[in-house]
N, C-alpha and C. Protein backbone atom coordinates (compact mmCIF):
# COMPACT_ATOMS: atom_id res chain seq x y z
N UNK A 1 -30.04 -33.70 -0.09
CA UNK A 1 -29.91 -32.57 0.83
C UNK A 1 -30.94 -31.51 0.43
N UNK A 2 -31.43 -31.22 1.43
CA UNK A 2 -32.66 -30.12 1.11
C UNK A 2 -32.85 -28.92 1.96
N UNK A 3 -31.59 -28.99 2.85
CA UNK A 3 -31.46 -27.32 3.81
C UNK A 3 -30.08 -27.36 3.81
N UNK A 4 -29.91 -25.86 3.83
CA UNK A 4 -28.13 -25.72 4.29
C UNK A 4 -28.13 -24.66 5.11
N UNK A 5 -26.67 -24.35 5.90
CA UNK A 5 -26.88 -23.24 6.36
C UNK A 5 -26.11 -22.22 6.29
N UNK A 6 -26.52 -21.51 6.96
CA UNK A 6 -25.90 -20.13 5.98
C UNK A 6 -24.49 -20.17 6.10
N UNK A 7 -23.61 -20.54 6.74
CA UNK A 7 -21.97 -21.16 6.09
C UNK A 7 -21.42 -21.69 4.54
N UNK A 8 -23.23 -22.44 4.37
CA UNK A 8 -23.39 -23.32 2.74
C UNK A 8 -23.59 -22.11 1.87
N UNK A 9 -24.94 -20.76 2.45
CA UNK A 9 -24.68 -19.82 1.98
C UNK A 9 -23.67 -19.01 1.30
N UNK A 10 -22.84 -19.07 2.27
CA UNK A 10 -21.83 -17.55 1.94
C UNK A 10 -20.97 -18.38 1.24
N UNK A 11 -20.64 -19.57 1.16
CA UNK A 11 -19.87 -19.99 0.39
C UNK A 11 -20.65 -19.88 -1.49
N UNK A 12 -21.98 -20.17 -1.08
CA UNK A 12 -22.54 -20.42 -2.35
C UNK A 12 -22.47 -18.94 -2.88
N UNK A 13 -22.92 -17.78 -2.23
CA UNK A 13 -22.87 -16.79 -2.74
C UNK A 13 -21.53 -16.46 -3.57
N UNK A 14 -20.68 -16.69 -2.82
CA UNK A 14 -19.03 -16.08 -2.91
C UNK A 14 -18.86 -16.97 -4.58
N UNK A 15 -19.42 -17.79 -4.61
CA UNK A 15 -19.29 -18.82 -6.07
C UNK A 15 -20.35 -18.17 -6.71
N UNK A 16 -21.13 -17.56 -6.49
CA UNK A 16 -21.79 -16.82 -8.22
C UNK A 16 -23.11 -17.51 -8.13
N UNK A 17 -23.45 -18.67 -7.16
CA UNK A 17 -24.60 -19.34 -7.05
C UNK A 17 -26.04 -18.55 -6.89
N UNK A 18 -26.99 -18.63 -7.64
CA UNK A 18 -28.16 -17.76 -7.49
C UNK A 18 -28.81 -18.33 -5.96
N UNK A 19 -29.30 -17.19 -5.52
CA UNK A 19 -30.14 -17.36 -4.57
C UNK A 19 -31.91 -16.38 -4.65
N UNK A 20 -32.67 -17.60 -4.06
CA UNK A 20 -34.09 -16.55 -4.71
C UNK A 20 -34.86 -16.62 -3.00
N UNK A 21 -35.31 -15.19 -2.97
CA UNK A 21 -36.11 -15.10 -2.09
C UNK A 21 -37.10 -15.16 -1.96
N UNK A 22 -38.52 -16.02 -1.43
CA UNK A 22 -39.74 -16.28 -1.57
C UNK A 22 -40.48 -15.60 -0.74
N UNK A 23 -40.44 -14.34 -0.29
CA UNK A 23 -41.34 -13.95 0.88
C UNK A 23 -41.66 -12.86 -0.36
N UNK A 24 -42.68 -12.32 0.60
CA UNK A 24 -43.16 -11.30 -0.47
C UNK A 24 -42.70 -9.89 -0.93
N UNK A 25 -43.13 -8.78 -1.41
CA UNK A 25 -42.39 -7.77 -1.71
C UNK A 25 -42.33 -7.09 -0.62
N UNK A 26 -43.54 -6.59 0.11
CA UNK A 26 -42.70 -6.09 1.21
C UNK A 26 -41.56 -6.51 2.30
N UNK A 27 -41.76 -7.26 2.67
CA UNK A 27 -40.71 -8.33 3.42
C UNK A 27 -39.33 -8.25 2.92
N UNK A 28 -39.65 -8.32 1.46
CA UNK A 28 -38.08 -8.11 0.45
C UNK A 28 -37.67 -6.74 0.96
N UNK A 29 -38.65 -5.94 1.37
CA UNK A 29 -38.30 -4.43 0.87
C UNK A 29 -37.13 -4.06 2.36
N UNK A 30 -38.43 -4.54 3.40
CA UNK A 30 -37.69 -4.25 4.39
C UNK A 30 -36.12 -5.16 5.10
N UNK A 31 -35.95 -5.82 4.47
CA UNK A 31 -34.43 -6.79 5.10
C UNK A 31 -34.16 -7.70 3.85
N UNK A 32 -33.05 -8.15 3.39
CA UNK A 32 -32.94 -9.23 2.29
C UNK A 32 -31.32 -9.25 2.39
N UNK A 33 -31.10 -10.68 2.20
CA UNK A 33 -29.68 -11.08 2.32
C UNK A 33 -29.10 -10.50 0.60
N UNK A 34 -27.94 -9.54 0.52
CA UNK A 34 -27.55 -9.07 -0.61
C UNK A 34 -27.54 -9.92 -1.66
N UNK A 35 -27.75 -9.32 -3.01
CA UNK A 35 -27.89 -10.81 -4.36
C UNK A 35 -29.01 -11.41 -4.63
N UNK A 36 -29.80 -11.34 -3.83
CA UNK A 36 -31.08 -12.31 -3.70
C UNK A 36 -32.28 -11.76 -5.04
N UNK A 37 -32.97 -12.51 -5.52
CA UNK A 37 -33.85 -11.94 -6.37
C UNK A 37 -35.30 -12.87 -6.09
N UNK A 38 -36.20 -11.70 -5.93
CA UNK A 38 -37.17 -12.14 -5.47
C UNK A 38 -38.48 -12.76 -6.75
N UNK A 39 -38.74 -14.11 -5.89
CA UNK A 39 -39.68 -14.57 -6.38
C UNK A 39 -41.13 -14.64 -6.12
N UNK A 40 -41.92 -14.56 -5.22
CA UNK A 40 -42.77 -14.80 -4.16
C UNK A 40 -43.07 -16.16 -4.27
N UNK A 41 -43.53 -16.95 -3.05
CA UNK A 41 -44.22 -17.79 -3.26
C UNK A 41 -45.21 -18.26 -3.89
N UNK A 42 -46.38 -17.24 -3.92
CA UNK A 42 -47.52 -16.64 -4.60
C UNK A 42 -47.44 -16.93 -5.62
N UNK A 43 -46.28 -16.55 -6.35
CA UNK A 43 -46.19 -16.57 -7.92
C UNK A 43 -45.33 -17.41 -7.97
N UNK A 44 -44.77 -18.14 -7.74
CA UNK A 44 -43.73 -19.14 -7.95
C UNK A 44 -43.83 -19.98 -8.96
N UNK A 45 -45.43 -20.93 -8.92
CA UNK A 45 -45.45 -21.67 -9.73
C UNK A 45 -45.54 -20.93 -11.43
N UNK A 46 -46.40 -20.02 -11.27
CA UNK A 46 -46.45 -19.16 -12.68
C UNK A 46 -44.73 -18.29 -13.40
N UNK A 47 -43.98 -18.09 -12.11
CA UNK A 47 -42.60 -17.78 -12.45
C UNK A 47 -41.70 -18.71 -12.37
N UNK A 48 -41.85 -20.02 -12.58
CA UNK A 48 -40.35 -21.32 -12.37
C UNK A 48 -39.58 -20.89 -13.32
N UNK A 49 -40.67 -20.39 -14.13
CA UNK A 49 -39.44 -20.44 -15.67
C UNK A 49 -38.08 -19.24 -15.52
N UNK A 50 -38.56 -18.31 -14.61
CA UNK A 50 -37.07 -17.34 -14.16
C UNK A 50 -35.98 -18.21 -13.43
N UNK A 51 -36.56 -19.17 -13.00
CA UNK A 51 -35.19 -19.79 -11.73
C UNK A 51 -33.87 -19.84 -13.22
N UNK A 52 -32.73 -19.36 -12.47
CA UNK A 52 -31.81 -19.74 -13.06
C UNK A 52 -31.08 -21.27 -13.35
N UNK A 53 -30.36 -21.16 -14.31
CA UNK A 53 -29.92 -22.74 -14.49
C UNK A 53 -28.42 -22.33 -14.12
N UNK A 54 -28.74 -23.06 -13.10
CA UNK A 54 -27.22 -23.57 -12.07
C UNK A 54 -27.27 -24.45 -11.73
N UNK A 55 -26.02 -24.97 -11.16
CA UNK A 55 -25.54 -26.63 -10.10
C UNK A 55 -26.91 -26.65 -8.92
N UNK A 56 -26.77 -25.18 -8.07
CA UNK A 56 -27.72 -25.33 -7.33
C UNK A 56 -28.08 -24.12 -7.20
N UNK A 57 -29.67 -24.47 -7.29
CA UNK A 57 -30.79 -23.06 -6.37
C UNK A 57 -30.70 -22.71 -4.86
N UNK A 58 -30.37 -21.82 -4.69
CA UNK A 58 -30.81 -21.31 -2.83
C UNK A 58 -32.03 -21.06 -3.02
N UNK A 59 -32.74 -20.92 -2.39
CA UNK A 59 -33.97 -20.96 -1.79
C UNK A 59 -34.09 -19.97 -0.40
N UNK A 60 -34.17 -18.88 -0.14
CA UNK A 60 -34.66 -18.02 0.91
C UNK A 60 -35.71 -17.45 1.77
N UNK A 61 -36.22 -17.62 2.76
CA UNK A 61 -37.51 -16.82 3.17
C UNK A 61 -37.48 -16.08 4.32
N UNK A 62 -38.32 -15.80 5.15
CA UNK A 62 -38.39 -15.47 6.88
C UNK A 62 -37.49 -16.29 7.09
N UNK A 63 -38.05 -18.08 7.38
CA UNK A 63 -37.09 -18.66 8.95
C UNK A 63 -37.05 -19.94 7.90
N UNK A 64 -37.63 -20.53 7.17
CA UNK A 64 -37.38 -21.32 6.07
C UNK A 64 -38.51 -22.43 5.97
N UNK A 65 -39.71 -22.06 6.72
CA UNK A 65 -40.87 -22.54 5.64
C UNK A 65 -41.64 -22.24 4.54
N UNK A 66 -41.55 -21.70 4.01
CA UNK A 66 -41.90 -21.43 2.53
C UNK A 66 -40.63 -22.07 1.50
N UNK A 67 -39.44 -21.30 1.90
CA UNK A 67 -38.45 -22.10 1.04
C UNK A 67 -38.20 -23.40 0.85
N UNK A 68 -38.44 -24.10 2.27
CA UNK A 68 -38.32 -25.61 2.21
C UNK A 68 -39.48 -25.83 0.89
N UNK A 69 -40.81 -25.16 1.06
CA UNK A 69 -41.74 -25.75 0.33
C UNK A 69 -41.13 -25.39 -1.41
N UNK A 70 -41.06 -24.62 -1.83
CA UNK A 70 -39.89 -24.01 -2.65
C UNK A 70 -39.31 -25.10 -3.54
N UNK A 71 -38.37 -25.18 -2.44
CA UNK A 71 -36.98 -26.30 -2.57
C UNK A 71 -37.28 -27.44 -3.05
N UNK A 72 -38.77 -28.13 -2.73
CA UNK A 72 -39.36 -29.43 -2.78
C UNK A 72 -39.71 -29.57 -3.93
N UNK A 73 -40.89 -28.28 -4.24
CA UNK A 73 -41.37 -28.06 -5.56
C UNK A 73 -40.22 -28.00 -6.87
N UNK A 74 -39.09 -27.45 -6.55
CA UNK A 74 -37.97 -27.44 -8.19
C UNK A 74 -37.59 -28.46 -7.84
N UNK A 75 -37.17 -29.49 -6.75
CA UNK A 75 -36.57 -30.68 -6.53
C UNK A 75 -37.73 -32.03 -7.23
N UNK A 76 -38.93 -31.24 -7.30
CA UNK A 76 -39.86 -32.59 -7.75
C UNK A 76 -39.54 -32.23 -9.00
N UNK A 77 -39.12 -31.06 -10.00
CA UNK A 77 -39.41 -30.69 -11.50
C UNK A 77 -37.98 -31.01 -12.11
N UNK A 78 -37.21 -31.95 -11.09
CA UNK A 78 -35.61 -32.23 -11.24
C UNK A 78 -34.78 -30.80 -11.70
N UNK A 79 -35.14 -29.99 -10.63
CA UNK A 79 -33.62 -29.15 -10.39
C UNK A 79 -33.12 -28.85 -9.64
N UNK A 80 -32.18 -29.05 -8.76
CA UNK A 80 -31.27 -29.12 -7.63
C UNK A 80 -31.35 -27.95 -6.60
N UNK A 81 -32.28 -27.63 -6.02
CA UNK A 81 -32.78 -26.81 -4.90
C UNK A 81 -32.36 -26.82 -3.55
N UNK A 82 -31.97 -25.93 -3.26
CA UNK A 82 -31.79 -26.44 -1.29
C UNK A 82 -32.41 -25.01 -0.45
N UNK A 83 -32.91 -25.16 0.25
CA UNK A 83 -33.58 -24.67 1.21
C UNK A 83 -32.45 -23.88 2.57
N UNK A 84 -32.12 -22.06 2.58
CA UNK A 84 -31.71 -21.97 3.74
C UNK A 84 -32.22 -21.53 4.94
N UNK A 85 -32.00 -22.90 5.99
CA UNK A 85 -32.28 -23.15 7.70
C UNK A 85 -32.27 -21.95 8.20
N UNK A 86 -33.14 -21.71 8.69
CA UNK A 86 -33.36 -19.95 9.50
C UNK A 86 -33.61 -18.69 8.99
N UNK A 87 -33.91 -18.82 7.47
CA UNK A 87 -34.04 -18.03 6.76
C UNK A 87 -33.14 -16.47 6.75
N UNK A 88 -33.72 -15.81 6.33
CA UNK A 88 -33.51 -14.25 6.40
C UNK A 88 -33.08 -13.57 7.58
N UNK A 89 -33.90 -14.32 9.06
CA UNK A 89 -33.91 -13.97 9.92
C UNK A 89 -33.01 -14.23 10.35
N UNK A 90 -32.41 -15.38 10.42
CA UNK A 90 -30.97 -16.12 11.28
C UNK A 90 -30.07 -15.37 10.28
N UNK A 91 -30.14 -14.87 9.13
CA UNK A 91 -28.84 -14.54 8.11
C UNK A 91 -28.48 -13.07 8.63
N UNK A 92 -29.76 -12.22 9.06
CA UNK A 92 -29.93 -10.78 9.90
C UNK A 92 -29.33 -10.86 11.76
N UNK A 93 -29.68 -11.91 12.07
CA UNK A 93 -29.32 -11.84 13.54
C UNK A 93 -28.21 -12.41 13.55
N UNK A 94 -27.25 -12.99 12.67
CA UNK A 94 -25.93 -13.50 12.95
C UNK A 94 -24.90 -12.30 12.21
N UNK A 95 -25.42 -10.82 12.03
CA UNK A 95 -25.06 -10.08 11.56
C UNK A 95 -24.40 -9.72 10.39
N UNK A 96 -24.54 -10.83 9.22
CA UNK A 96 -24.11 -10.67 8.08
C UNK A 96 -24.78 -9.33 7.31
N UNK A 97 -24.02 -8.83 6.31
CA UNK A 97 -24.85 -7.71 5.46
C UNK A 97 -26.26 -8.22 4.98
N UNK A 98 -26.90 -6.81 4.89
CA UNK A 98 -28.04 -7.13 4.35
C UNK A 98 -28.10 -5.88 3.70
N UNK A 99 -29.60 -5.89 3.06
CA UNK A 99 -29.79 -4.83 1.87
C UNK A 99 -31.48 -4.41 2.74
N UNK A 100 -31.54 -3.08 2.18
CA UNK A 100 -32.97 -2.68 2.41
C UNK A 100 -34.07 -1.80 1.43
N UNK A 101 -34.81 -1.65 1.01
CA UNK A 101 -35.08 -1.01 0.15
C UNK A 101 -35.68 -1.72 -0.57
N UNK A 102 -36.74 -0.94 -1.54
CA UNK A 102 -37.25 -1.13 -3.26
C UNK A 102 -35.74 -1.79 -3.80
């Protein structure tokens, strides 16, 4: 499994599951699903070593191409990644909380 959706989300959140956001800092600044800690894509490969060790990684972005790419990359380095479908955007327009700000 390599996408979920944000149902897989809120459950994962509600369990303590890390979730990392890959868009960049501004993007973070302006909308981000609460909890999230940002990684960029950009820097991803030079930052793997922050991903937390859990059952499973979320993976976050805009609409969920970057994360899929993400998801692929810790899934090739064997650690259990999943990618969420619609990103940020579908998590904002189905009106769940969000955060804004630095």
């Amino acid at each position: 499994m390599l996408e979920v959706d944000l149902n897989a989300l809120d459950t994962a959140l509600a369990a303590g599951e890390p979730l990392i956001d890959v868009r960049e800092p501004d993007e973070f600044a302006q909308v981000r699903v609460p909890g999230a800690a940002l990684i960029p894509l950009s820097e991803f490969v030079s930052r793997v070593g922050e991903i937390p060790d859990a059952e499973t990684v979320y993976i976050i972005c805009a609409v969920g191409g970057r994360s899929l790419q993400a998801a692929e990359y810790l899934q090739a380095r064997g650690i259990n990644a999943v990618s969420v479908a619609g990103g940020t955007m579908a998590w904002y327009q189905s009106g769940r909380q969000v955060e804004t700000g630095a």
